[in-house]
PDB file of N, CA and C in Angstrom:
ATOM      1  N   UNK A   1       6.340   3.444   2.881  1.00  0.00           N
ATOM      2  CA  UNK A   1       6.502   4.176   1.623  1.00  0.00           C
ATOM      3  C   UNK A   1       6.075   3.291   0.462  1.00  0.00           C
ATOM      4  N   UNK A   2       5.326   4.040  -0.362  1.00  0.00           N
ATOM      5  CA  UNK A   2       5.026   3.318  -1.392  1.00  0.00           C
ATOM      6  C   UNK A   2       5.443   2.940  -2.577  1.00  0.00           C
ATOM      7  N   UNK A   3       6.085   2.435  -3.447  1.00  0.00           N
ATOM      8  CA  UNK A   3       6.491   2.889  -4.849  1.00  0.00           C
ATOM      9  C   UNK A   3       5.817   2.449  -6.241  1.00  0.00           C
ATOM     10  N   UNK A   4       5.623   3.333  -7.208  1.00  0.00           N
ATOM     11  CA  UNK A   4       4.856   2.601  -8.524  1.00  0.00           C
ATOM     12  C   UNK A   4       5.962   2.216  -9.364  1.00  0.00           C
ATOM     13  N   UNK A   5       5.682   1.010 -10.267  1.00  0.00           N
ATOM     14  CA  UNK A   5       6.198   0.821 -10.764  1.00  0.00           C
ATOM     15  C   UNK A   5       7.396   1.648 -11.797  1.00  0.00           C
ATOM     16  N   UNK A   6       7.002   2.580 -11.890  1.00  0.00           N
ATOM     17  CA  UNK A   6       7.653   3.667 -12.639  1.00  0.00           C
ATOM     18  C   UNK A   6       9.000   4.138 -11.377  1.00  0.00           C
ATOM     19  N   UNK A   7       8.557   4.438 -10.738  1.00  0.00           N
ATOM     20  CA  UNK A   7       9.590   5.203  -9.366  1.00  0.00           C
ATOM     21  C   UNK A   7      10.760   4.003  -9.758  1.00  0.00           C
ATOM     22  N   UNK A   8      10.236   2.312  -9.222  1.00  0.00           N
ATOM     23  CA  UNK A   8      10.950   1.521  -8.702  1.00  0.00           C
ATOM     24  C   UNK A   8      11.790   1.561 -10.205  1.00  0.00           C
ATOM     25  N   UNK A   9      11.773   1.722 -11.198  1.00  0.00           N
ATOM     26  CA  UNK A   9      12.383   1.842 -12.368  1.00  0.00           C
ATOM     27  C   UNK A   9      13.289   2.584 -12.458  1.00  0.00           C
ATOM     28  N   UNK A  10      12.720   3.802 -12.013  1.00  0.00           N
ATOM     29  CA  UNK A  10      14.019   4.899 -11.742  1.00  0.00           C
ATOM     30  C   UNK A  10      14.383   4.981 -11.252  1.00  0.00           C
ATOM     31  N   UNK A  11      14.254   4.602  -9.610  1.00  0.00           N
ATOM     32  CA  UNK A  11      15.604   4.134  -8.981  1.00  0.00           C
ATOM     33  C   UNK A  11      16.316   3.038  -9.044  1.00  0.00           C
ATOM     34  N   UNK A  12      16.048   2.601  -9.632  1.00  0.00           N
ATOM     35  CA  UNK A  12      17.014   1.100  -9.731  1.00  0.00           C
ATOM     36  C   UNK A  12      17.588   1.491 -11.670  1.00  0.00           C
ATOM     37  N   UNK A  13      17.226   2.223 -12.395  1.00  0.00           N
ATOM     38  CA  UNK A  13      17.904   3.361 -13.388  1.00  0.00           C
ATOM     39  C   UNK A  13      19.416   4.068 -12.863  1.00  0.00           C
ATOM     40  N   UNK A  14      18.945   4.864 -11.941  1.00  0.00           N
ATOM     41  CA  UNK A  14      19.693   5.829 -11.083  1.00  0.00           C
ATOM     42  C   UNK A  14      20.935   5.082 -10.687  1.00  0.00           C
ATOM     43  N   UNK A  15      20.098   4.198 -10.051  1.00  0.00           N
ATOM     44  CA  UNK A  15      21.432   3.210  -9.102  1.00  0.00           C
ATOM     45  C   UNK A  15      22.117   2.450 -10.416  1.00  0.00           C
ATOM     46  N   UNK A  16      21.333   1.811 -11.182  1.00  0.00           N
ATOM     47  CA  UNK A  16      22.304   0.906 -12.314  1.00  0.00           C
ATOM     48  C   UNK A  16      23.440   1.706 -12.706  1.00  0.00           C
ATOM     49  N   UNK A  17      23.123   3.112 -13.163  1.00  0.00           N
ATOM     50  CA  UNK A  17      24.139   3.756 -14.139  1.00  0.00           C
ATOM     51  C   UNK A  17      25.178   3.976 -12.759  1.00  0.00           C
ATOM     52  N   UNK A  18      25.377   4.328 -11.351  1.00  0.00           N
ATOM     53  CA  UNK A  18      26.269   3.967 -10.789  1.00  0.00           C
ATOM     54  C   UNK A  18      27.293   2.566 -10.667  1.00  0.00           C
ATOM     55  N   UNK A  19      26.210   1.877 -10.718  1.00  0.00           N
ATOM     56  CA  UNK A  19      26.973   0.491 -10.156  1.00  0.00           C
ATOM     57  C   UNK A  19      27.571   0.085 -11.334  1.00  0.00           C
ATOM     58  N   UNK A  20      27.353  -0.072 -12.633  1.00  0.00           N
ATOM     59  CA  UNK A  20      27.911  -0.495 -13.614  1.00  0.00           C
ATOM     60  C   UNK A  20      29.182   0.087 -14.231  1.00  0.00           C
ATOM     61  N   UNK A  21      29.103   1.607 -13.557  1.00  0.00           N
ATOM     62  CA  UNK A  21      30.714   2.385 -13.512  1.00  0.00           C
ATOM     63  C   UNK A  21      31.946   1.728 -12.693  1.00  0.00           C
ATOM     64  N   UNK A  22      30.774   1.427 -11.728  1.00  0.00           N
ATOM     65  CA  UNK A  22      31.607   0.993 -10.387  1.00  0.00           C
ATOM     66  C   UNK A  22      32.145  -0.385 -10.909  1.00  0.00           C
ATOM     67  N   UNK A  23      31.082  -1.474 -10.918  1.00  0.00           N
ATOM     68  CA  UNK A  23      31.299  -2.984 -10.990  1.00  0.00           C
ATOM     69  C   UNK A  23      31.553  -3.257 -12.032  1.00  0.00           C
ATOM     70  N   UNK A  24      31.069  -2.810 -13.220  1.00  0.00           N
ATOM     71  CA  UNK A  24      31.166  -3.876 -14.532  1.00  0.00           C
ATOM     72  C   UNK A  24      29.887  -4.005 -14.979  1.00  0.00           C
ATOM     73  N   UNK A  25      28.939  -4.169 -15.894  1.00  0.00           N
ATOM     74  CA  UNK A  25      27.897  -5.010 -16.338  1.00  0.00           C
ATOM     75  C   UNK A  25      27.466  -6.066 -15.318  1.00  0.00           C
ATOM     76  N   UNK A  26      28.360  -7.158 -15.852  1.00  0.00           N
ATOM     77  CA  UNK A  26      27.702  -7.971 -15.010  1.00  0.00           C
ATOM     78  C   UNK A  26      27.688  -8.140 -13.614  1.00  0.00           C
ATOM     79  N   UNK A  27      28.356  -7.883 -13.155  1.00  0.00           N
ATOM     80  CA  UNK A  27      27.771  -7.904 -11.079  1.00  0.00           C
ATOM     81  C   UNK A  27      26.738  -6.569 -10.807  1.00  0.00           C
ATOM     82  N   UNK A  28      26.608  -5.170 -11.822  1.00  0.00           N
ATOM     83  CA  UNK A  28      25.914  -4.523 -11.615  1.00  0.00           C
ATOM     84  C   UNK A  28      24.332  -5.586 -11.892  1.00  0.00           C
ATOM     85  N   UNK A  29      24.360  -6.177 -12.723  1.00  0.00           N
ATOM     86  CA  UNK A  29      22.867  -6.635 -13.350  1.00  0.00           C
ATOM     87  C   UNK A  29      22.566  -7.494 -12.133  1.00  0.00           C
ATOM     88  N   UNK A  30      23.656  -8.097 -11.195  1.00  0.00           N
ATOM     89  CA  UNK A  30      22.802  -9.067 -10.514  1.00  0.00           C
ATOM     90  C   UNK A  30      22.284  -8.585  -8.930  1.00  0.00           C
ATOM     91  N   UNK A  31      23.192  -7.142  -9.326  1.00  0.00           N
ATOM     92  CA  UNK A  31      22.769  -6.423  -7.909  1.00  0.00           C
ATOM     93  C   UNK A  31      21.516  -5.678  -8.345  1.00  0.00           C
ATOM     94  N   UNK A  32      21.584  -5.243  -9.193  1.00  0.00           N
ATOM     95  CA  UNK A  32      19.919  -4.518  -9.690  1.00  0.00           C
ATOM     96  C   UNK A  32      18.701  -5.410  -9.508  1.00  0.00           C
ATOM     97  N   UNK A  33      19.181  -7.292  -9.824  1.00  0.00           N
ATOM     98  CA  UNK A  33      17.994  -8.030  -9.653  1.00  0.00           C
ATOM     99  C   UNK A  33      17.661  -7.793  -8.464  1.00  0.00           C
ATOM    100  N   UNK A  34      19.290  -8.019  -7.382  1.00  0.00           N
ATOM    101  CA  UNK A  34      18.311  -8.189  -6.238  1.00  0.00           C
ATOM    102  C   UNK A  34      17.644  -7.030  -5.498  1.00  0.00           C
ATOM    103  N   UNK A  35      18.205  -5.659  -5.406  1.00  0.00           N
ATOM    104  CA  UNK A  35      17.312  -4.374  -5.281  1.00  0.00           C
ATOM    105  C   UNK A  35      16.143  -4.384  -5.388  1.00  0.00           C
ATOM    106  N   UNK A  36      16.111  -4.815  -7.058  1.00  0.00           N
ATOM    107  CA  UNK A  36      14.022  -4.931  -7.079  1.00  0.00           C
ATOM    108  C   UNK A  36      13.881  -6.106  -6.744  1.00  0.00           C
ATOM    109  N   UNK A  37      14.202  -7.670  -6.780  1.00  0.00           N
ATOM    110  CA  UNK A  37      13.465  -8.659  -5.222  1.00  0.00           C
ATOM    111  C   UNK A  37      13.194  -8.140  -4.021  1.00  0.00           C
ATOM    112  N   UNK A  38      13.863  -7.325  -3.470  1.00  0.00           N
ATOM    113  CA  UNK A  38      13.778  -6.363  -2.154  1.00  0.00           C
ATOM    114  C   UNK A  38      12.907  -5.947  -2.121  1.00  0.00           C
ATOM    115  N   UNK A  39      12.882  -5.081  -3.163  1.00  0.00           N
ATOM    116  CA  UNK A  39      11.756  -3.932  -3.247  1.00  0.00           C
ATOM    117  C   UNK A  39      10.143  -4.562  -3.243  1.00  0.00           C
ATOM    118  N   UNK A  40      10.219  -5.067  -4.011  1.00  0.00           N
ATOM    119  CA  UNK A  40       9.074  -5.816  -4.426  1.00  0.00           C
ATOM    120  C   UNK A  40       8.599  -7.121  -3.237  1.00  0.00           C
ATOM    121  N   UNK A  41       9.050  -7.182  -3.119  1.00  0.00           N
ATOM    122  CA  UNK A  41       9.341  -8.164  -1.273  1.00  0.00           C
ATOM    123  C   UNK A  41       8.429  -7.167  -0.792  1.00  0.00           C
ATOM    124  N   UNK A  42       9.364  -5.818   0.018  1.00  0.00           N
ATOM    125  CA  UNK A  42       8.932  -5.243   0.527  1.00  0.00           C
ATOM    126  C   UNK A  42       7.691  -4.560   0.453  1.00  0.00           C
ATOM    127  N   UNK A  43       7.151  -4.687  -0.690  1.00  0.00           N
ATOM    128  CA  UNK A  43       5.658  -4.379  -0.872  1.00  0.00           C
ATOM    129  C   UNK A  43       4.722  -5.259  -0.393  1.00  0.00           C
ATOM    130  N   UNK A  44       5.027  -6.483  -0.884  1.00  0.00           N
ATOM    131  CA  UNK A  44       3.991  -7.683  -0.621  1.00  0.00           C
ATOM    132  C   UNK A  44       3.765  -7.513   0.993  1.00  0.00           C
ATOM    133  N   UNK A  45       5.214  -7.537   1.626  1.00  0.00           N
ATOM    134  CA  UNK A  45       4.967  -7.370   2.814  1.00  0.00           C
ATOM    135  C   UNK A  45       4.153  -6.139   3.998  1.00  0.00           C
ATOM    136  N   UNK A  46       4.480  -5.305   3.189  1.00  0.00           N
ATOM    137  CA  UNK A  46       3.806  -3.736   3.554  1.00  0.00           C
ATOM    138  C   UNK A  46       1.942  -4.069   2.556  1.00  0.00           C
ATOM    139  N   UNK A  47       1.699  -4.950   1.981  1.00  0.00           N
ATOM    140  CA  UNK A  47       0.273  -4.887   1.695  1.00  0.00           C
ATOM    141  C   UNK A  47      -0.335  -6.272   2.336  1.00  0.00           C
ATOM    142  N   UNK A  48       0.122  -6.782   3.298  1.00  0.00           N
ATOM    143  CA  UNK A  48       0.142  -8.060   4.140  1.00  0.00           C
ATOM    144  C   UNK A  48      -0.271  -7.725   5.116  1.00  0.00           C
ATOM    145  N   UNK A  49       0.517  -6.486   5.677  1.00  0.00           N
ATOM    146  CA  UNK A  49      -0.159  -6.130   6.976  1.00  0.00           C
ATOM    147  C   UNK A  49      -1.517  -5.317   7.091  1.00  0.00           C
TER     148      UNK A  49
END
């Protein structure tokens, strides 16, 4: 699956306004970093092969 930059925005949008209900600000912000490291991982790796 592919995502453009825009998508990966809005879901990690989507997901922030959950997690920050849930967690707080700050542990939401450091789980959002790592979502998009993932994500973005996961591209390099899916354009590798």
């Amino acid at each position: 699956m592919k995502f453009s930059k825009k998508q990966i925005d809005e879901i990690i949008t989507k997901k922030t306004d959950g997690l920050i209900s849930e967690f707080g600000l700050q542990k939401a912000k450091k789980i959002v970093t790592a979502i998009k490291k993932n994500l973005l991982a996961e591209q390099r790796r899916r354009k590798a092969l």
